[in-house]
N, C-alpha and C. Protein backbone atom coordinates (compact mmCIF):
# COMPACT_ATOMS: atom_id res chain seq x y z
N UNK A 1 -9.08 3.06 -4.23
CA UNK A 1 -7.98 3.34 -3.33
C UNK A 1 -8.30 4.57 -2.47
N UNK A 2 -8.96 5.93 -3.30
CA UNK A 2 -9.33 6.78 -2.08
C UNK A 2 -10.10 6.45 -1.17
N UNK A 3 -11.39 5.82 -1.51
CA UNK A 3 -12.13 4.80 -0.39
C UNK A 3 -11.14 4.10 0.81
N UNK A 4 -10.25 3.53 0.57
CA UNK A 4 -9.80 3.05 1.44
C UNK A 4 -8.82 3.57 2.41
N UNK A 5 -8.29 5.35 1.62
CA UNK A 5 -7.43 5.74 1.98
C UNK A 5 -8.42 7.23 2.91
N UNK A 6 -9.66 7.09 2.63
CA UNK A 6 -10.45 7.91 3.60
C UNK A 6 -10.73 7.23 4.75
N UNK A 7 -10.84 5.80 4.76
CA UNK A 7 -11.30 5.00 5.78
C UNK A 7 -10.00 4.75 6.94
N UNK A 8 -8.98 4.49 6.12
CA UNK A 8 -7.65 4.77 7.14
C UNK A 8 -7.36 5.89 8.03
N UNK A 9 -7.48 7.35 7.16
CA UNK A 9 -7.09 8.69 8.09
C UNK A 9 -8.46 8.70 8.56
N UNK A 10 -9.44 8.16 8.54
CA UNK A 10 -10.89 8.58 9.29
C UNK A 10 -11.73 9.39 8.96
N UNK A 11 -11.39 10.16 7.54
CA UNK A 11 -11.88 11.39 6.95
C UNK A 11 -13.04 11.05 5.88
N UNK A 12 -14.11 11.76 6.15
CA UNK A 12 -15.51 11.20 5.20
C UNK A 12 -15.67 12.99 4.57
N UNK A 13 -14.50 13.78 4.61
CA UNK A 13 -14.95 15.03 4.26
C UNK A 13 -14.82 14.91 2.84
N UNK A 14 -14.99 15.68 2.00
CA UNK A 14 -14.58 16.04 0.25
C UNK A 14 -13.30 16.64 0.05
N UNK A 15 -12.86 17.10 0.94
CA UNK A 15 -11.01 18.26 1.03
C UNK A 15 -10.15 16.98 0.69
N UNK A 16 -9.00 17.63 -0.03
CA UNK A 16 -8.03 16.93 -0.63
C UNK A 16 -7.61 16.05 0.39
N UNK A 17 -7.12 15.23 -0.03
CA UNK A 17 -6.25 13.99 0.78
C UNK A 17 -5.19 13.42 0.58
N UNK A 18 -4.32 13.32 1.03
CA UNK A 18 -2.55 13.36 0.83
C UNK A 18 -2.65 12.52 -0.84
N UNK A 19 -1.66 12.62 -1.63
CA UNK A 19 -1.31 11.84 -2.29
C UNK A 19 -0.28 10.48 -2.38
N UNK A 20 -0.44 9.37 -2.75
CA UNK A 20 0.18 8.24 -2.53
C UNK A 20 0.26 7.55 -4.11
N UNK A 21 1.71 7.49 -3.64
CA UNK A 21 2.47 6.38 -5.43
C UNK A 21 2.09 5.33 -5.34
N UNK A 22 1.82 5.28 -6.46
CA UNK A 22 1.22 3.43 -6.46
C UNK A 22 2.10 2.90 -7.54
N UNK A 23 3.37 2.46 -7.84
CA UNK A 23 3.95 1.75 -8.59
C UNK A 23 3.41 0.10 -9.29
N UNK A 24 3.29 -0.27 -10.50
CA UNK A 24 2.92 -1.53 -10.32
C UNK A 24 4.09 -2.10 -11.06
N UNK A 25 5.02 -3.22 -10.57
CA UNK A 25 5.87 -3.92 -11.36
C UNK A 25 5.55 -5.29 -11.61
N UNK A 26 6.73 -6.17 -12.32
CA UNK A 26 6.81 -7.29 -12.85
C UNK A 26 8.03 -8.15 -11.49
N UNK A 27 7.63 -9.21 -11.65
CA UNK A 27 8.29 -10.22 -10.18
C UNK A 27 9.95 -9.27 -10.74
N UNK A 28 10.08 -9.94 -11.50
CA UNK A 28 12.07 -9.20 -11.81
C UNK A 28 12.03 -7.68 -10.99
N UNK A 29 11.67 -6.95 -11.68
CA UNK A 29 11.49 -6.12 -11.11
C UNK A 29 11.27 -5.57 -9.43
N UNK A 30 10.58 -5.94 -8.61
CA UNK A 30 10.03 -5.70 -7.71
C UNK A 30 11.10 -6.60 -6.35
N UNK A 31 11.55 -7.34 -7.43
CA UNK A 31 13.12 -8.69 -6.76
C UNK A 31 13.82 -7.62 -6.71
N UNK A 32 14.05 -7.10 -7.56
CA UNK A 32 15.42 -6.15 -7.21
C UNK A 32 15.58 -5.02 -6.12
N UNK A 33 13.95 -4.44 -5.93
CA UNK A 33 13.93 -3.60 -5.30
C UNK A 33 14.01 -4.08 -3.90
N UNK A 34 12.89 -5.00 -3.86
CA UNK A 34 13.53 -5.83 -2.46
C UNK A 34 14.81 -6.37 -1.82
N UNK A 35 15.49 -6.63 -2.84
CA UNK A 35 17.45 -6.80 -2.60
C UNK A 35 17.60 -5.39 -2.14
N UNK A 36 17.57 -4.58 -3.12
CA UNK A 36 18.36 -3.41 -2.85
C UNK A 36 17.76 -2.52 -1.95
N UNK A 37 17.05 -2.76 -1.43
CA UNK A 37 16.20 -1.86 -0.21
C UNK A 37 15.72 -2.33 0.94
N UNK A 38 15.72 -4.19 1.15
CA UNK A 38 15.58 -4.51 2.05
C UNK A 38 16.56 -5.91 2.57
N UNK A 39 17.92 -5.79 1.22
CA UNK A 39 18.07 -7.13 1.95
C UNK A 39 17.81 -8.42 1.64
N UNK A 40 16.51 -8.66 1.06
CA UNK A 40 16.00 -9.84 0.78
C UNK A 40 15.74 -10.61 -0.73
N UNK A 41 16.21 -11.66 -0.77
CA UNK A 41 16.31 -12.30 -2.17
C UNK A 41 14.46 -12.67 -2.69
N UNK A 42 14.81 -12.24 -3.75
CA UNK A 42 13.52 -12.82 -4.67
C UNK A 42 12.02 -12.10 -4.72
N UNK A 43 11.35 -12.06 -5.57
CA UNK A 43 10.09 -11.39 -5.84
C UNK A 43 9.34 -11.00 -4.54
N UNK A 44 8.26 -10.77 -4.07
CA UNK A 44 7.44 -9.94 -2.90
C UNK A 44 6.21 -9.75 -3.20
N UNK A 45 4.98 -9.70 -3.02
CA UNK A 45 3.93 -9.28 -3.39
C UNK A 45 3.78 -7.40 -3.02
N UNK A 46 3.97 -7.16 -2.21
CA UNK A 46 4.06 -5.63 -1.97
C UNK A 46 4.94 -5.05 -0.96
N UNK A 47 5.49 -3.82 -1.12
CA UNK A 47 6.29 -3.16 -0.49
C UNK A 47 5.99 -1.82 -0.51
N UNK A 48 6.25 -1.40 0.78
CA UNK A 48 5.33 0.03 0.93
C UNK A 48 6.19 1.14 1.71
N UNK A 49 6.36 2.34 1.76
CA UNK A 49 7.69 3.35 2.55
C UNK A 49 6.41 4.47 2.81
N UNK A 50 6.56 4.92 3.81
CA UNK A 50 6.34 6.37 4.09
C UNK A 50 7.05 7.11 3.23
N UNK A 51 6.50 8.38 3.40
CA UNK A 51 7.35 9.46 3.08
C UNK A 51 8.69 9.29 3.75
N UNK A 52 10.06 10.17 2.92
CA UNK A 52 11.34 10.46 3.47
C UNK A 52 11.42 11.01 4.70
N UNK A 53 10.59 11.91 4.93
CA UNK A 53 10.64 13.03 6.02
C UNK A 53 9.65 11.69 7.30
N UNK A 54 10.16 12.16 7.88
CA UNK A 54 9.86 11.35 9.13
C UNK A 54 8.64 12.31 9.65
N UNK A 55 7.92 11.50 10.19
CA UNK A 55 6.42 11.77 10.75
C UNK A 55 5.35 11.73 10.09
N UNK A 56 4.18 11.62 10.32
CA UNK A 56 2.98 11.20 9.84
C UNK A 56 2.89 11.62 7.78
N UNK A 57 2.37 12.87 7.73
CA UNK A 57 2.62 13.29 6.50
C UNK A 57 3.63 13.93 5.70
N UNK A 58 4.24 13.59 5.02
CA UNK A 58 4.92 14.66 4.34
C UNK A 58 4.97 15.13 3.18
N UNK A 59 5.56 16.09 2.74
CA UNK A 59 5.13 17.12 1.95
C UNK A 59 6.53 16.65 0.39
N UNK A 60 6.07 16.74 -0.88
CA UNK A 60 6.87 16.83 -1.32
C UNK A 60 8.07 17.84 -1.51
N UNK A 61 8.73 17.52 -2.01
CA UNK A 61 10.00 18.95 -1.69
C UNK A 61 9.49 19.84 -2.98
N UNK A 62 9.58 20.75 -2.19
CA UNK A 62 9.49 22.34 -2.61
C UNK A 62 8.00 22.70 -3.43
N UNK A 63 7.36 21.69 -2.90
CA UNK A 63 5.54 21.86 -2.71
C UNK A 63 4.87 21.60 -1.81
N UNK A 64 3.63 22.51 -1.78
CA UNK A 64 3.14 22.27 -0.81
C UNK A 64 2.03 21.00 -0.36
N UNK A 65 1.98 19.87 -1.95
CA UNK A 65 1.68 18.74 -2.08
C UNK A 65 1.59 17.76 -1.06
N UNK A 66 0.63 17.21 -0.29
CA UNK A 66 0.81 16.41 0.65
C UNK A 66 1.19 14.97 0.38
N UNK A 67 1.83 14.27 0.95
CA UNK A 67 2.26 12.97 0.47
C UNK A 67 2.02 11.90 1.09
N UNK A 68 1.59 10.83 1.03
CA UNK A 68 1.41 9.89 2.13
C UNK A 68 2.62 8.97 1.95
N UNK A 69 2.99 8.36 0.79
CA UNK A 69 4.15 8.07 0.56
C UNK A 69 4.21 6.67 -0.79
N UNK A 70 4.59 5.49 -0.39
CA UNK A 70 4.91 4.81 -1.75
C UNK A 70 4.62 3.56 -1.54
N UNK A 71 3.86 2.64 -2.56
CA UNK A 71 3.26 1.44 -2.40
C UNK A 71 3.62 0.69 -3.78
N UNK A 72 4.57 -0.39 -4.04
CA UNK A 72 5.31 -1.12 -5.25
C UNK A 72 4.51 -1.95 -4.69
N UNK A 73 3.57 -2.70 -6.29
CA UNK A 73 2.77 -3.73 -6.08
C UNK A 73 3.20 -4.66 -7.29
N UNK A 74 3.37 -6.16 -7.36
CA UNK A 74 3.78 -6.73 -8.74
C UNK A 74 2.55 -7.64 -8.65
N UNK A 75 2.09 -6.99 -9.93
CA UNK A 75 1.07 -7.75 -11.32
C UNK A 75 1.33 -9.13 -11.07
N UNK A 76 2.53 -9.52 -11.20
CA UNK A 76 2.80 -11.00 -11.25
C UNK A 76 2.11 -11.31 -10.11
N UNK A 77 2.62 -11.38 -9.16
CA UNK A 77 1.98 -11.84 -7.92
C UNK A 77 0.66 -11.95 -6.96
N UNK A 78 0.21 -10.71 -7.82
CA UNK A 78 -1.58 -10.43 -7.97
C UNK A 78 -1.83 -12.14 -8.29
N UNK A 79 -1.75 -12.20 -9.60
CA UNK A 79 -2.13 -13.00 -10.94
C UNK A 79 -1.68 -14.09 -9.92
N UNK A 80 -0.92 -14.40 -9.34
CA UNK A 80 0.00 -15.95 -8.88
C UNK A 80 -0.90 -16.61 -7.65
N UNK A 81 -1.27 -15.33 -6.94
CA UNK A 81 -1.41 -15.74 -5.48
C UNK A 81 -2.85 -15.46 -5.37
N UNK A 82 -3.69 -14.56 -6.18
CA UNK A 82 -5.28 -14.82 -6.58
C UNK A 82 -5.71 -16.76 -7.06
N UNK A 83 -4.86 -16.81 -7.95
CA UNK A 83 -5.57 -18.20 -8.41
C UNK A 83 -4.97 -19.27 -7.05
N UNK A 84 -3.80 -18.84 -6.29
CA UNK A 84 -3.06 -19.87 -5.53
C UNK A 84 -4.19 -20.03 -4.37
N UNK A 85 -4.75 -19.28 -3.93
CA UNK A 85 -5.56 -18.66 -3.19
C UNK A 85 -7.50 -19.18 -3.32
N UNK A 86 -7.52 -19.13 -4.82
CA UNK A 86 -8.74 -18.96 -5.42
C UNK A 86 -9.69 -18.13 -4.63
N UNK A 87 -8.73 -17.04 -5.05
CA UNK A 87 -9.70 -15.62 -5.01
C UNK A 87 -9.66 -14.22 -6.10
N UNK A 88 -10.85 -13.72 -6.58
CA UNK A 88 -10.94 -13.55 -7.47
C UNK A 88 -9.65 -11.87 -7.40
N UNK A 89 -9.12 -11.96 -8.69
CA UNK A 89 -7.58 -11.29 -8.75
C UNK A 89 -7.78 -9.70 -8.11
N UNK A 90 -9.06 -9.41 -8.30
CA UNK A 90 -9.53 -7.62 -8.12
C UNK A 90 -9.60 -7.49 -6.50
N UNK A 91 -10.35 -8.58 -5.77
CA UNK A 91 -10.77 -8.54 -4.69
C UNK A 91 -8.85 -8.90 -3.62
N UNK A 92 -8.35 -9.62 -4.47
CA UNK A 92 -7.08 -9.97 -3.78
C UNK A 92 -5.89 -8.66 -4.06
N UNK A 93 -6.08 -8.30 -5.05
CA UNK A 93 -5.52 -6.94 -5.11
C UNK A 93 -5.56 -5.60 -4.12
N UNK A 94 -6.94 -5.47 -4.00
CA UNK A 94 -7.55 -4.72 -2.97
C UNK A 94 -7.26 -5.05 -1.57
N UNK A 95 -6.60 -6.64 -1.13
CA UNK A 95 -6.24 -6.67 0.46
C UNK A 95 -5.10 -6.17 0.39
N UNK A 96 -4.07 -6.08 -0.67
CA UNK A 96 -2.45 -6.56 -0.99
C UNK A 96 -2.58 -4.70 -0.54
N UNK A 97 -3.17 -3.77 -1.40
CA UNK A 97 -3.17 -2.07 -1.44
C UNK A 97 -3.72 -2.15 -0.21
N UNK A 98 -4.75 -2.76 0.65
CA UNK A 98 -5.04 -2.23 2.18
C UNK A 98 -3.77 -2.24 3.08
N UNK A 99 -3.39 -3.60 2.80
CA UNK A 99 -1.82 -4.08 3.53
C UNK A 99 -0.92 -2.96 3.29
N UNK A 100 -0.40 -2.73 2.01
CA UNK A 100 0.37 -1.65 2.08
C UNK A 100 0.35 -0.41 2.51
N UNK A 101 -0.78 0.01 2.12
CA UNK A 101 -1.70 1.22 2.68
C UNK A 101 -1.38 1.37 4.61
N UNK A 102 -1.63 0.30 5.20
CA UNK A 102 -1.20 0.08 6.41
C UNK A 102 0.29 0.14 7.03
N UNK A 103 0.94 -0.26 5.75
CA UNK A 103 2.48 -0.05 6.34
C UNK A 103 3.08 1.10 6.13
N UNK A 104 2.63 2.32 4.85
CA UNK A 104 2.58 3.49 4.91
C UNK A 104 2.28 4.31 5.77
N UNK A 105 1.17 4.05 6.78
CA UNK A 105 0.58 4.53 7.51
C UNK A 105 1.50 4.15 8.69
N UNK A 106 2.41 3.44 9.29
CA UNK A 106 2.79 3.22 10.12
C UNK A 106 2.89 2.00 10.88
N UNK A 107 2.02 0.81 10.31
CA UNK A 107 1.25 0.01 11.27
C UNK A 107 2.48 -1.42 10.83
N UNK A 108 2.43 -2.35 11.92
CA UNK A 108 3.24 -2.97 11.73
C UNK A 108 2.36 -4.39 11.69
N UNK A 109 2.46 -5.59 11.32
CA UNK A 109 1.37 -6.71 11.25
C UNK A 109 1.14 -7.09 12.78
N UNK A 110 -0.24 -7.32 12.91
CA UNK A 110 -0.75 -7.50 14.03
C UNK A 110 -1.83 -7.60 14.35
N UNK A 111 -2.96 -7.42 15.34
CA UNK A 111 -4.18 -6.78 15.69
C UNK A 111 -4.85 -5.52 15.23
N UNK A 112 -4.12 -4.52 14.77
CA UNK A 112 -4.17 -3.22 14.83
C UNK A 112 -4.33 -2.80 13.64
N UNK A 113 -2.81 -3.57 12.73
CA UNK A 113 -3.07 -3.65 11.33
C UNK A 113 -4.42 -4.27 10.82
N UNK A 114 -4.20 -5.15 11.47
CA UNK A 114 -5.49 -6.10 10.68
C UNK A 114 -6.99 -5.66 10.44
N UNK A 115 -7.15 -4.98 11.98
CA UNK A 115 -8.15 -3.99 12.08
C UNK A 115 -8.35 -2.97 11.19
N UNK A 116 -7.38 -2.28 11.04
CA UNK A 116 -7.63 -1.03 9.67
C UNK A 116 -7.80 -1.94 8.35
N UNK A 117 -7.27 -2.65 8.23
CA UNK A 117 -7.19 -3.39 6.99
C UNK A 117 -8.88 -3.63 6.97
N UNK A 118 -9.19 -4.17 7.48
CA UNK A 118 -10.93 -4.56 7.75
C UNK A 118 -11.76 -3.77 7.32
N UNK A 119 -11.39 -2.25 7.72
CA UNK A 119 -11.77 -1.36 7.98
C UNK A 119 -11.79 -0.83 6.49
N UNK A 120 -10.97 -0.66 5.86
CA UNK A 120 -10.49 0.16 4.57
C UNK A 120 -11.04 -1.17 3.69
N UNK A 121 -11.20 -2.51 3.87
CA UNK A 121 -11.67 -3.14 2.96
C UNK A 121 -13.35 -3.17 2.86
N UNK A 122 -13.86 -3.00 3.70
CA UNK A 122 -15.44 -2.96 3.99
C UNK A 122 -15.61 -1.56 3.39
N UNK A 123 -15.13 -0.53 3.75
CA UNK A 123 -15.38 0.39 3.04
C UNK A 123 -15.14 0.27 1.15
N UNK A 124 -14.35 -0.55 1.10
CA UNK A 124 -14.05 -0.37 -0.65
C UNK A 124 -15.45 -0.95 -1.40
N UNK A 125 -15.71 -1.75 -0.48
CA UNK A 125 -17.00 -2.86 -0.74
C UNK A 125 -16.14 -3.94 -1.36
């Protein structure tokens, strides 16, 4: 994930690099959050928020901790949509965290997204 999360901000230095939540849930789970945060009925493969504070990075409260922000991924759906797919579960995991990784970052699906996504996946190897 740092691999991919150096390849996104563009940074090949060794200096710290924001920190980012990686939640992993179960379909129940990850259903609910999607009701209650977006509205929408039933399980999701990933869901991803910036930080609270509006603009690129933010900081946790009352540290000086950098944050990139929050990425809920469900296990189930790894497992569901790897074999639905027939692709192997590690390698399909790794697009699902680029994807999110991308919507943290700002990017909305498109050309642009897709591009970083490319980008942060070639780098993971």
């Amino acid at each position: 994930m740092e691999i991919m999360l150096r390849a996104a901000l563009d940074t090949h230095s060794p200096g710290r690099i924001p920190d980012l939540e990686l939640i992993c849930l179960r379909d129940a789970a990850i259903a609910r959050l999607n009701a209650d945060c977006l509205g929408c009925a039933g399980p999701t493969n990933i869901l991803a928020w910036p930080p609270a504070r509006t603009g690129a990075i933010g900081f946790s409260e009352g540290t000086e901790q950098a944050t990139l922000g929050t990425i809920v991924l469900s296990v189930d759906a790894v497992r569901r949509e790897a074999r639905l797919y027939g692709q192997n579960p590690a390698a399909y995991c790794r697009r699902l965290l680029a994807h999110g990784l991308a919507h943290v970052l700002g990017y909305d699906h498109g050309p642009g997204m897709d591009a970083l996504c490319a980008r942060m996946l070639e780098h993971a190897g």
